[in-house]
C-alpha atoms as a PDB file:
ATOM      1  CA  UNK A   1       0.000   0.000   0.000  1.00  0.00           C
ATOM      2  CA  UNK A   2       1.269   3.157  -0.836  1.00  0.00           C
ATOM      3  CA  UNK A   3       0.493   6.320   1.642  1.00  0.00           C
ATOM      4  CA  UNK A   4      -0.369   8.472  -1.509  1.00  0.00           C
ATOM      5  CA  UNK A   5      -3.228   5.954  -1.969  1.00  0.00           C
ATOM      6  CA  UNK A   6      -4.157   5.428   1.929  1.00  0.00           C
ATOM      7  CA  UNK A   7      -4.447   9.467   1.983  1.00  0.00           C
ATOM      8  CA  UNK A   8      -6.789   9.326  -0.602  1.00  0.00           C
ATOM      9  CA  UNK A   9      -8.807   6.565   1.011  1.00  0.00           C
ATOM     10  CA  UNK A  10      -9.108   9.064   3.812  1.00  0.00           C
ATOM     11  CA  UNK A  11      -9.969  12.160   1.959  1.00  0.00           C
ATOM     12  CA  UNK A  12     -12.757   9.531   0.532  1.00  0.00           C
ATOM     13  CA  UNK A  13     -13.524   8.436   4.450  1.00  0.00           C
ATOM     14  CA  UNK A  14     -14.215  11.962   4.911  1.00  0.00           C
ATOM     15  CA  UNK A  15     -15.920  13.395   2.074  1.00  0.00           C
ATOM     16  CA  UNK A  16     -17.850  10.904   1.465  1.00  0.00           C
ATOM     17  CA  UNK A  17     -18.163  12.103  -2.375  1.00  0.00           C
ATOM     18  CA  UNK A  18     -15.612  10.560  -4.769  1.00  0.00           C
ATOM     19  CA  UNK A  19     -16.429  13.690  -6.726  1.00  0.00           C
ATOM     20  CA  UNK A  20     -15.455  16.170  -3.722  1.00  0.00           C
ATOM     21  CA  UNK A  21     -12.638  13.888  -2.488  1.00  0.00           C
ATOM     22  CA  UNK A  22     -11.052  14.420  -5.979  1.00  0.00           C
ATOM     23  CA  UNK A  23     -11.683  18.262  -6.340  1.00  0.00           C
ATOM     24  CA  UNK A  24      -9.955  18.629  -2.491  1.00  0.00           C
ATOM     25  CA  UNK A  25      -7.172  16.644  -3.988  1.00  0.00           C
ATOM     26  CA  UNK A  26      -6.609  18.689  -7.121  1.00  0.00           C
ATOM     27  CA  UNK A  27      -7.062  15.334  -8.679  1.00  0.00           C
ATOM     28  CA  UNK A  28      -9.631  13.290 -11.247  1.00  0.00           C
ATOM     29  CA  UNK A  29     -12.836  12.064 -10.303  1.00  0.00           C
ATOM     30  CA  UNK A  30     -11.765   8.767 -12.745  1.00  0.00           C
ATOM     31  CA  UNK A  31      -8.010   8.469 -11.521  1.00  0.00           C
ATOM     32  CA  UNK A  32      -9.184   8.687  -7.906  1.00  0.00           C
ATOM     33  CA  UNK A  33     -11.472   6.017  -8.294  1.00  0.00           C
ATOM     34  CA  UNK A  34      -9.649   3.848 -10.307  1.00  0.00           C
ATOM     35  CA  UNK A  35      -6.733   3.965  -7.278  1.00  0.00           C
ATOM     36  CA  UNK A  36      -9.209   3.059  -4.732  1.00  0.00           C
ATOM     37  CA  UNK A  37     -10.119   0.102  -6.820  1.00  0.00           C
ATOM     38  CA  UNK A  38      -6.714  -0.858  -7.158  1.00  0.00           C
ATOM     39  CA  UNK A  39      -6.900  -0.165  -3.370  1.00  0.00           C
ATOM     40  CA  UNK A  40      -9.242  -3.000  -2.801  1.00  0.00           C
ATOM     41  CA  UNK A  41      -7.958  -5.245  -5.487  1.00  0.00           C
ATOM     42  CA  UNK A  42      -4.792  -5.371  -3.730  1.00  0.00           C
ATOM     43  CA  UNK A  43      -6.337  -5.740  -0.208  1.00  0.00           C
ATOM     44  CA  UNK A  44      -8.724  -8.341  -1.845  1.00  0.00           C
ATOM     45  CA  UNK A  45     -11.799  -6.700   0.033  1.00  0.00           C
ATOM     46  CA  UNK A  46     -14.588  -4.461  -0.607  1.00  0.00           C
ATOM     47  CA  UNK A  47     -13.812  -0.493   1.405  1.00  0.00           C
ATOM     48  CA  UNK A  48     -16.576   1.319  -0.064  1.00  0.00           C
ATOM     49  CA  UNK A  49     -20.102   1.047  -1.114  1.00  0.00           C
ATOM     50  CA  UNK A  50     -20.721   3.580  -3.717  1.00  0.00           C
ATOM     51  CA  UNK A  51     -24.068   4.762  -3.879  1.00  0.00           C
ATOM     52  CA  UNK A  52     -25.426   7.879  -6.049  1.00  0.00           C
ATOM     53  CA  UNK A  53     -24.855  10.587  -3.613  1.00  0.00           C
ATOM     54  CA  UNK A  54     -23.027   9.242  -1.019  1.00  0.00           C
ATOM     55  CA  UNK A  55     -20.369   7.141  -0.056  1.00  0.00           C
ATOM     56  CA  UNK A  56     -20.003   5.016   2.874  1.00  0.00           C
ATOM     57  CA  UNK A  57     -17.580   2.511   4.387  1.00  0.00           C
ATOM     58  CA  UNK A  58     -17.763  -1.267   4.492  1.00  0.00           C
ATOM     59  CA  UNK A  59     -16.842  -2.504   7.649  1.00  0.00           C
ATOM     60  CA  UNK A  60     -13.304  -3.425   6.412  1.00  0.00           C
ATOM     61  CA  UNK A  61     -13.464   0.325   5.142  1.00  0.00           C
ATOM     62  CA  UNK A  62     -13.624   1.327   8.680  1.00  0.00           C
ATOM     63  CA  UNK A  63     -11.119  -1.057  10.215  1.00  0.00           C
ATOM     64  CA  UNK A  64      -8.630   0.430   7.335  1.00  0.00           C
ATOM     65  CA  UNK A  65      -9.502   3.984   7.813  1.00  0.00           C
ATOM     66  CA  UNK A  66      -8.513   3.526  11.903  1.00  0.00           C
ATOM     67  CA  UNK A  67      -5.296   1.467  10.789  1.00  0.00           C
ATOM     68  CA  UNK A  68      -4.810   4.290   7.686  1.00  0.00           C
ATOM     69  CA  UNK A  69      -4.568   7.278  10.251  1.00  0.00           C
ATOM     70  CA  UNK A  70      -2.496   5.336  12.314  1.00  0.00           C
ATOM     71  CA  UNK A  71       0.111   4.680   9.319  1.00  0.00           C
ATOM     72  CA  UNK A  72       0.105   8.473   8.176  1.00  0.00           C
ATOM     73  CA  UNK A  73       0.386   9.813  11.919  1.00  0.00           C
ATOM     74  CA  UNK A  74       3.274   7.376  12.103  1.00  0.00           C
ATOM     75  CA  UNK A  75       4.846   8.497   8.361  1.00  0.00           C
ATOM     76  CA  UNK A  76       4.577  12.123   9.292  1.00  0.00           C
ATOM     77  CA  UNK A  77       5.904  12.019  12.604  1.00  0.00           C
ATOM     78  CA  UNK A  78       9.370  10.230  11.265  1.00  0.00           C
ATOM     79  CA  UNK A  79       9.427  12.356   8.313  1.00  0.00           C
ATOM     80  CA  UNK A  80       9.247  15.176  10.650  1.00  0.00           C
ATOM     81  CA  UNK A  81      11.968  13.839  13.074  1.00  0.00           C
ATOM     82  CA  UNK A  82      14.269  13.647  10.160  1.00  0.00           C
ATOM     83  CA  UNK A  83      13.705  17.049   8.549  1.00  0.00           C
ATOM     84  CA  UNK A  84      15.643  18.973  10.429  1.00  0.00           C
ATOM     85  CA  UNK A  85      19.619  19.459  10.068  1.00  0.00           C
ATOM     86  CA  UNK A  86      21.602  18.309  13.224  1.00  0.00           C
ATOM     87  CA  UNK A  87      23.161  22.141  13.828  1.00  0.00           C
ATOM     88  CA  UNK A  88      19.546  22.992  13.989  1.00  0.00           C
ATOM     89  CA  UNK A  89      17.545  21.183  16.757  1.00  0.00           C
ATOM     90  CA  UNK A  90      13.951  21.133  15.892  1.00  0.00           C
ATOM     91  CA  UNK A  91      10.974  19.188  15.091  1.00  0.00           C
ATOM     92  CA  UNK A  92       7.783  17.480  17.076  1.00  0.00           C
ATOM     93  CA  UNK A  93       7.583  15.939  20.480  1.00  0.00           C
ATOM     94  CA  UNK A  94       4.032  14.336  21.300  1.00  0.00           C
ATOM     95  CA  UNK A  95       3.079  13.802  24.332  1.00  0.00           C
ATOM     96  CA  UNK A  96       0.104  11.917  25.961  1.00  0.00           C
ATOM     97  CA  UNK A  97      -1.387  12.398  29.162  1.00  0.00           C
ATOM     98  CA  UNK A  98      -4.652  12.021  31.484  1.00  0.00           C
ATOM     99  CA  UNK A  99      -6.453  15.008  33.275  1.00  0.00           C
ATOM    100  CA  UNK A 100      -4.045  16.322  35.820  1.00  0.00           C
ATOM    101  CA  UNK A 101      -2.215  19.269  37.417  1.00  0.00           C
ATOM    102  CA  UNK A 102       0.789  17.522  37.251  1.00  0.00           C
ATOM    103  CA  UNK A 103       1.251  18.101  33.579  1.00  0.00           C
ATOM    104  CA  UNK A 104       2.464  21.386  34.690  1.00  0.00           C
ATOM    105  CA  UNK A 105       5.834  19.888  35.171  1.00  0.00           C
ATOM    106  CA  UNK A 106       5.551  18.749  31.019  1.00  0.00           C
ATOM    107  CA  UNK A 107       4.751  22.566  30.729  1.00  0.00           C
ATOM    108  CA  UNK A 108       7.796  23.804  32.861  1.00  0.00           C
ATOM    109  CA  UNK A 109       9.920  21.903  31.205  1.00  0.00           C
ATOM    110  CA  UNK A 110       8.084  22.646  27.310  1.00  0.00           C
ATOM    111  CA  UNK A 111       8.819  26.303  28.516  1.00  0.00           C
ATOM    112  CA  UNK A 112      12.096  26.066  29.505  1.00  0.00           C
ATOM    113  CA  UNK A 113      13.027  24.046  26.382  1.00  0.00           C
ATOM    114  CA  UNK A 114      11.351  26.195  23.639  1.00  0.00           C
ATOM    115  CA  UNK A 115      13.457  29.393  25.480  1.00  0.00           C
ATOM    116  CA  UNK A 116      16.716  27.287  23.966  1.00  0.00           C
ATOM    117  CA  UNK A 117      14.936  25.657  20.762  1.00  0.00           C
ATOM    118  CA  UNK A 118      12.533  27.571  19.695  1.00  0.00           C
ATOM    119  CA  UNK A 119      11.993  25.378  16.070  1.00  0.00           C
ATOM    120  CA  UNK A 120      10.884  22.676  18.539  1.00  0.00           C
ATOM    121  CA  UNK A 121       7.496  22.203  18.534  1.00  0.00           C
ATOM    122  CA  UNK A 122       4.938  20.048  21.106  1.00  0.00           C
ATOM    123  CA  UNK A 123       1.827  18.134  20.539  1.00  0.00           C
ATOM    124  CA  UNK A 124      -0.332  17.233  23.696  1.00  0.00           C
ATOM    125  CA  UNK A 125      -3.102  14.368  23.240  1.00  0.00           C
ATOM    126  CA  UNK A 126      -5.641  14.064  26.176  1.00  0.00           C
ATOM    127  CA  UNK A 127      -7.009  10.824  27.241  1.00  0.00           C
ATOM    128  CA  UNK A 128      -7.044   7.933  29.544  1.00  0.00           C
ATOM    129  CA  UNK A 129      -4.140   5.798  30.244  1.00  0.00           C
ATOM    130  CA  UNK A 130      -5.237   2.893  27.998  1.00  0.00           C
ATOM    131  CA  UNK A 131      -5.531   5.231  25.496  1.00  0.00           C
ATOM    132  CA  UNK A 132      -2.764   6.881  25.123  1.00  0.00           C
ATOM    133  CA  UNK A 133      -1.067   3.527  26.035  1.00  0.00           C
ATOM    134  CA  UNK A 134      -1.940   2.379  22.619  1.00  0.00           C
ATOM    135  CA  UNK A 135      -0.660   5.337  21.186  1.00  0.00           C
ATOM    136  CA  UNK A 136       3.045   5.162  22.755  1.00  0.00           C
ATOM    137  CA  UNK A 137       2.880   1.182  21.717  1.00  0.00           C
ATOM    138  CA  UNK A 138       2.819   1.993  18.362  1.00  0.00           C
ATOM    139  CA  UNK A 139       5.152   4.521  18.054  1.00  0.00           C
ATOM    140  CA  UNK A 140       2.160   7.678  17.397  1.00  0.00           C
ATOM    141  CA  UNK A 141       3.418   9.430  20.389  1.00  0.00           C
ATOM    142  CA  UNK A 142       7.139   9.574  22.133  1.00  0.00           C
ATOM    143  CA  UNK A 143       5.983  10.426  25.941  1.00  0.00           C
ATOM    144  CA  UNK A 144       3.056   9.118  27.904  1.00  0.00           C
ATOM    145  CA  UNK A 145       2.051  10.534  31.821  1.00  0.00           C
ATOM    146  CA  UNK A 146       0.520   8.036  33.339  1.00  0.00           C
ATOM    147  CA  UNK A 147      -2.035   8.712  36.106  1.00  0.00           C
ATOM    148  CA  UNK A 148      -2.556   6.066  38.938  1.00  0.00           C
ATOM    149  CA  UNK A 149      -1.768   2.403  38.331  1.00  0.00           C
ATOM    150  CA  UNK A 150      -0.047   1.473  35.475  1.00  0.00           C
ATOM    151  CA  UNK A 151       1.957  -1.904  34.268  1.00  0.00           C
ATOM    152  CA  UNK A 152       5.423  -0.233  33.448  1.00  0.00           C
ATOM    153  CA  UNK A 153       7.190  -3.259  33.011  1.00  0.00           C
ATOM    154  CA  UNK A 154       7.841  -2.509  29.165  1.00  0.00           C
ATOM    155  CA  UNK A 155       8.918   1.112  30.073  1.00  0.00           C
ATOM    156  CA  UNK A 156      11.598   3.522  31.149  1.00  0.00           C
ATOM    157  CA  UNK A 157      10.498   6.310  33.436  1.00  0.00           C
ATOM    158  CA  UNK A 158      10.608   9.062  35.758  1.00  0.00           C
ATOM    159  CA  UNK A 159       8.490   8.858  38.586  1.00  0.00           C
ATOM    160  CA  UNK A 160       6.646  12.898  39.345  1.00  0.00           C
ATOM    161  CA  UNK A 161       7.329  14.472  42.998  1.00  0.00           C
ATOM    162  CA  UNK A 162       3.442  14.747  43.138  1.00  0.00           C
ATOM    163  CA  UNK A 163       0.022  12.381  43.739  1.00  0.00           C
ATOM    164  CA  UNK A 164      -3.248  13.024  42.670  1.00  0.00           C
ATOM    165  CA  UNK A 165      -6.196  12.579  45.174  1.00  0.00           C
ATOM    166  CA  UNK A 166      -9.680  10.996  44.456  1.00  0.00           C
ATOM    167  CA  UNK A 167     -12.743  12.475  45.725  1.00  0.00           C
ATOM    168  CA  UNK A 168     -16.702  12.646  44.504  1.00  0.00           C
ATOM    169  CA  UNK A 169     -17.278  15.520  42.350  1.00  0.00           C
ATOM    170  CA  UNK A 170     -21.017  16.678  42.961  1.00  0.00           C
ATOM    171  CA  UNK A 171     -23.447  19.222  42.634  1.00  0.00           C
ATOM    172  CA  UNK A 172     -22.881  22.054  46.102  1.00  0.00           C
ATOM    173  CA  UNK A 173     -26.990  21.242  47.008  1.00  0.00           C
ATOM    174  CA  UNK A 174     -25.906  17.293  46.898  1.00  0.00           C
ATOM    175  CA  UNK A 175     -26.918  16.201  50.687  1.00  0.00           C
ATOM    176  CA  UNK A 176     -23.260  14.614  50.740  1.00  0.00           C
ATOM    177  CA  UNK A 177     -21.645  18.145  50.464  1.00  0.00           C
ATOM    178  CA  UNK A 178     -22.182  18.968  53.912  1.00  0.00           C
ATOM    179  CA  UNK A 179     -19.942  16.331  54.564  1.00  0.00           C
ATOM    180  CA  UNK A 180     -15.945  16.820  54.752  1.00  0.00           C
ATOM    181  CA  UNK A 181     -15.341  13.388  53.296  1.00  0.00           C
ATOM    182  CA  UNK A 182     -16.687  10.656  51.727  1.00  0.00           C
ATOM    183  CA  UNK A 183     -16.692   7.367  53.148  1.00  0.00           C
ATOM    184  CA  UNK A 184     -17.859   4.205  51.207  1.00  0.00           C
ATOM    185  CA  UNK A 185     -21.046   3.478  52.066  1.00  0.00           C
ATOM    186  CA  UNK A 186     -22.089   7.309  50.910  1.00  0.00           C
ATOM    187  CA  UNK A 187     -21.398   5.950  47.511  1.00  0.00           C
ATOM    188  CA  UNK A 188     -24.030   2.870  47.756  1.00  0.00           C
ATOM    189  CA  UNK A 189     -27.556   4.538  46.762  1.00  0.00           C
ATOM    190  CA  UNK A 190     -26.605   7.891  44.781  1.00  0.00           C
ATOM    191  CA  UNK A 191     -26.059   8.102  40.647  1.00  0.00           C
ATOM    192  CA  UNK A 192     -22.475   8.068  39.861  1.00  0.00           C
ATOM    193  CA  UNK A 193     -20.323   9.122  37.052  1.00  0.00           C
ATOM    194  CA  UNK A 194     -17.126   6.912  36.892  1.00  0.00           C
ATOM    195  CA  UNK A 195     -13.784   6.956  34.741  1.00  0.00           C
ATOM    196  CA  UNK A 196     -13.953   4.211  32.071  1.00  0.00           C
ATOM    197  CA  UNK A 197     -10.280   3.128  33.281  1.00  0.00           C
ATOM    198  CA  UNK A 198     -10.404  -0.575  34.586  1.00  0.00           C
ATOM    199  CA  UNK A 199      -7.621   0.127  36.778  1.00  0.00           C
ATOM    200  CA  UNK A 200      -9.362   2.833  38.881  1.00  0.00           C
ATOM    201  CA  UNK A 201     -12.258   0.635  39.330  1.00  0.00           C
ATOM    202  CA  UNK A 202     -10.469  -2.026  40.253  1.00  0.00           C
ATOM    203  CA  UNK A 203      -8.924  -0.042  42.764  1.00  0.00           C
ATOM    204  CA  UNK A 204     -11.938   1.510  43.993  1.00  0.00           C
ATOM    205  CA  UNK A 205     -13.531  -1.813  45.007  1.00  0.00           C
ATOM    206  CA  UNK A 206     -10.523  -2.796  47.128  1.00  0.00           C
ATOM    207  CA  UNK A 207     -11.782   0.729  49.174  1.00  0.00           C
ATOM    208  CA  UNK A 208     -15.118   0.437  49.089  1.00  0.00           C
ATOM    209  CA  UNK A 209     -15.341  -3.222  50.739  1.00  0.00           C
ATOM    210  CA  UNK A 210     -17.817  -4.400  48.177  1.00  0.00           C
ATOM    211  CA  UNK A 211     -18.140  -4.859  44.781  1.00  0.00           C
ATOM    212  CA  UNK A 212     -17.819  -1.868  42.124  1.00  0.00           C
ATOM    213  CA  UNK A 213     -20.794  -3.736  40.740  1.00  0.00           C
ATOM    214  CA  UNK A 214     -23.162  -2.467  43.711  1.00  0.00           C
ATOM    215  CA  UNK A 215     -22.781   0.779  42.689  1.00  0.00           C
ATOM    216  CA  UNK A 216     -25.201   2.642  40.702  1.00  0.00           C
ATOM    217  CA  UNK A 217     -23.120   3.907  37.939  1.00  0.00           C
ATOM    218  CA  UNK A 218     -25.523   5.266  35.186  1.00  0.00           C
ATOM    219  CA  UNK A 219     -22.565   6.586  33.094  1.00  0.00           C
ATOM    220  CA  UNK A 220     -18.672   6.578  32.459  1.00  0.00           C
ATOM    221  CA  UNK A 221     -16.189   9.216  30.914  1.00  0.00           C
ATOM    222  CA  UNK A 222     -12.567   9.164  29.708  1.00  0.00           C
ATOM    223  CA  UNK A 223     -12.241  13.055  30.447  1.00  0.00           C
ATOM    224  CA  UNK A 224     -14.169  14.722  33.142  1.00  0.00           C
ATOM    225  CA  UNK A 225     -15.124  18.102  31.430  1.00  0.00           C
ATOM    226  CA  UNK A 226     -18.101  16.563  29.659  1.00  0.00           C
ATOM    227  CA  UNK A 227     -18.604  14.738  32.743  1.00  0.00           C
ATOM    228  CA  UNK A 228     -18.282  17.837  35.334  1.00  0.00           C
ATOM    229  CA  UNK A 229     -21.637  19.579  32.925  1.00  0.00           C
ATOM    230  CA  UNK A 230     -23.058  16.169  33.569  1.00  0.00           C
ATOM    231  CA  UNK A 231     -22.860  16.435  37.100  1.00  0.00           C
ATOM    232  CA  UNK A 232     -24.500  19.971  37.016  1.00  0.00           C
ATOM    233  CA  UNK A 233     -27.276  18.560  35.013  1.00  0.00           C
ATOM    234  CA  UNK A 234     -27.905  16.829  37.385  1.00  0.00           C
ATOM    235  CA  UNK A 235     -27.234  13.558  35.942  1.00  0.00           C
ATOM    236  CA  UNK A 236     -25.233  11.976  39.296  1.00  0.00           C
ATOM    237  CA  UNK A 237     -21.822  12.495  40.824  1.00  0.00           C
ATOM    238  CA  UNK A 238     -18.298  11.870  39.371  1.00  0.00           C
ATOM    239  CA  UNK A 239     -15.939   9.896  40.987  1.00  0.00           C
ATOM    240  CA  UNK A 240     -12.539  12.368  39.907  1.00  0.00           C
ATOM    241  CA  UNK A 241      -9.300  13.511  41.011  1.00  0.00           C
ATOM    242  CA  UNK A 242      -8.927  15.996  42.555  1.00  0.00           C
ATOM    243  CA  UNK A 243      -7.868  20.178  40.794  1.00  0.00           C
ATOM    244  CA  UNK A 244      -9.275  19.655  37.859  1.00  0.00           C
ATOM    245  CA  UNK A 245     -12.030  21.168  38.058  1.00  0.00           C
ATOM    246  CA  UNK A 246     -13.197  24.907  39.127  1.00  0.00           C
ATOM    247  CA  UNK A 247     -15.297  24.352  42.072  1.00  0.00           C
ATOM    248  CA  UNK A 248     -14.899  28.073  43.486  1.00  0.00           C
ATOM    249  CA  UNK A 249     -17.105  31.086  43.579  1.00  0.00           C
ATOM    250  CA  UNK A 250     -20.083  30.818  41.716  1.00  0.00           C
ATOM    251  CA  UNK A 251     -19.676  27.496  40.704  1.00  0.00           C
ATOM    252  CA  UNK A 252     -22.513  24.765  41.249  1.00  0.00           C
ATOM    253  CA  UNK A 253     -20.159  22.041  41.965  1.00  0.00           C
ATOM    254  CA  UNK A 254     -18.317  21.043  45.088  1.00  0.00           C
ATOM    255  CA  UNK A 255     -15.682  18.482  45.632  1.00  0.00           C
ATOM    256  CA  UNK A 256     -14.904  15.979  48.691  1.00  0.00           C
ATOM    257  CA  UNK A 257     -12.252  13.742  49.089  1.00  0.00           C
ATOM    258  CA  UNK A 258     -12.729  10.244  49.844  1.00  0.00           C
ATOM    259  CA  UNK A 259     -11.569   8.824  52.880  1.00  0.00           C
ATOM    260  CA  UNK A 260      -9.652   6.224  53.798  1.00  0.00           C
ATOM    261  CA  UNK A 261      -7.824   8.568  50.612  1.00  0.00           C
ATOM    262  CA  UNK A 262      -6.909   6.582  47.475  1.00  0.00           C
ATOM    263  CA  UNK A 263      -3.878   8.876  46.132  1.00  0.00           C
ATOM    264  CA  UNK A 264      -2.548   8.031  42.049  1.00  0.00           C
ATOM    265  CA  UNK A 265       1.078   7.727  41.618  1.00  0.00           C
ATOM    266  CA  UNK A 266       2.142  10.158  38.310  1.00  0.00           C
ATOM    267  CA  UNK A 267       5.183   9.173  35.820  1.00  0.00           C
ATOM    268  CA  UNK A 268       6.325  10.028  32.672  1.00  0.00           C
ATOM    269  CA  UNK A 269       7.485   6.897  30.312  1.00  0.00           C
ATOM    270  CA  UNK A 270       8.483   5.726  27.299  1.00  0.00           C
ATOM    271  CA  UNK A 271       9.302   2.872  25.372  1.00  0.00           C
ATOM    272  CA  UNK A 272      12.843   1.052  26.401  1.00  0.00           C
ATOM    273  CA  UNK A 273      15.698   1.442  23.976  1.00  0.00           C
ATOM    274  CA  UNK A 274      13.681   4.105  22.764  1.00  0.00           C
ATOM    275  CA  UNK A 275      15.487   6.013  19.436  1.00  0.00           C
ATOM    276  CA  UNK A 276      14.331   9.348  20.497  1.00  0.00           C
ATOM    277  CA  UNK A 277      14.283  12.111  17.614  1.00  0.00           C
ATOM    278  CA  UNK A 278      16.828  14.968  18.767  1.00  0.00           C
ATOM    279  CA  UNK A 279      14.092  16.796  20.090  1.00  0.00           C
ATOM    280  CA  UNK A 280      12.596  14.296  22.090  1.00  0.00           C
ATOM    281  CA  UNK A 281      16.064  13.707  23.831  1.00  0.00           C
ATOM    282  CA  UNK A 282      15.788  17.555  24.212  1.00  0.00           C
ATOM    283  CA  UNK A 283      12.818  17.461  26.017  1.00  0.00           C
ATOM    284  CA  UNK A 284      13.470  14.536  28.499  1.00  0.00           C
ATOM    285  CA  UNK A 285      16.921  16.067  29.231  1.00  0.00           C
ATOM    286  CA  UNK A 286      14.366  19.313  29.797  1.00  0.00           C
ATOM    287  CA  UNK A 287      12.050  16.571  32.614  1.00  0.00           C
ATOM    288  CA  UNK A 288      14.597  15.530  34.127  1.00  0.00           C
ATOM    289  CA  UNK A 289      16.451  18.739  35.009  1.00  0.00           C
ATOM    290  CA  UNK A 290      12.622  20.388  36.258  1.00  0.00           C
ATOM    291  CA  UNK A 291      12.982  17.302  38.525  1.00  0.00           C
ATOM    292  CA  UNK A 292      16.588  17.638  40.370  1.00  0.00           C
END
């Protein structure tokens, strides 16, 4: 497969016109879809299903188009790392990371770095840890800051001189915000918002003393804006870590820790024997001197 071809695909994927795919390639309409026939010749399945107007996937067309992105994120990336002379120190450093003050160490250390480098540039991607696990696997991003438990067996890292705390995010005329903490069986009967993250629920049950299952969760999240208007909807509470978000002045949510506390370990890692790009050397040489 050639990327010239899988970036069509894509532009195809999105349009979903041949016709308007072509024109926003400065292209054919009968060259473009004789290469995405080719495309499925070669691949020996059917990607598209052409109808008069509109163009939709198969459901190999959608596996590809997830696999596709992956490939061209990839392709750029290394292009990038290599475009740059070696008396000039400059290109991209991606980073991944769940919600969490601490990534203000990543943007100490960003700050200090671009003062020096300035042709350096930094691309954050927000998510859970699975998530962006996946994405420092294969190779889409270079750094990864984990939040809470994490396997890093396959890793190098640096460990953060900070936790984060858990608590209930909830609504300030909740009954349970007149209370300091929150203790486990506070949880039992309310609507709760939880992270999608196995590993937090997992840990939560070992605190609770009962199964996560007894809960009433009527909804999960991977990042708790969305779920923080949730809460003020009136939707339930989110289990959250603490900081993240504004709970002061006029605001109609409150947050309480929970106690006994359940704390998350923070790191930053990346993949061992990691070839880092000059810049991404840069940058961890940047970590590890915010850390001395």
């Amino acid at each position: 497969m050639e990327l010239r071809v899988l970036r069509y695909f894509l532009a195809v994927a999105r349009e979903e016109n041949i016709t308007a795919a072509a024109k926003k390639l400065h292209i054919t309409q009968p060259t473009l879809s004789k290469q995405l026939m080719a495309l499925e010749d070669e691949l020996g399945r059917e990607l598209l299903r052409r109808g008069k107007r509109r163009v939709t996937l198969t459901e190999d067309g959608v596996f590809l188009k997830k696999r596709a992105e992956e490939i061209l994120a990839l392709a750029d990336k290394t292009e990038s790392d290599f475009k740059f002379k070696e008396e000039l120190v400059g290109g991209d450093v991606h980073i991944g990371a769940g919600e969490t003050e601490a990534v203000r160490y990543i943007a100490r250390s960003i700050e200090r770095l671009h003062n020096v480098y300035p042709q350096i540039r930094f691309h954050l991607y927000s998510g859970n840890s699975e998530d962006m696990r996946e994405r420092l696997d294969k190779g889409l991003i270079d750094f990864i800051l984990f939040v809470g438990a994490a396997d890093l067996g396959k890793y190098d890292y640096l460990k953060l001189p900070a936790v984060d705390t858990w608590g209930l995010l909830m609504r300030k005329d909740c009954p349970l915000a007149a209370k300091d903490s929150i203790e486990p069986e506070d949880l039992r009967n309310i609507p709760l918002l939880c992270s999608r993250q196995s590993l937090i629920q997992n840990e939560l049950t070992g605190w609770l003393g009962f199964s996560f299952t007894e809960l009433n969760v009527v909804g999960t999240y991977n990042l708790i804006y969305n779920a923080s208007v949730m809460v003020e909807e009136g939707i339930g509470s989110a289990l959250s870590i603490d900081g993240l978000i504004n709970t002061e002045g006029e605001s109609k949510l409150c947050f309480k820790k929970l106690v006994p506390s359940i704390t998350a370990d923070l790191v930053v890692a990346w993949q061992k024997e990691q070839v880092f790009s000059q810049a991404a050397e840069k940058f961890l040489l940047s970590l590890q001197e915010e850390l001395r």
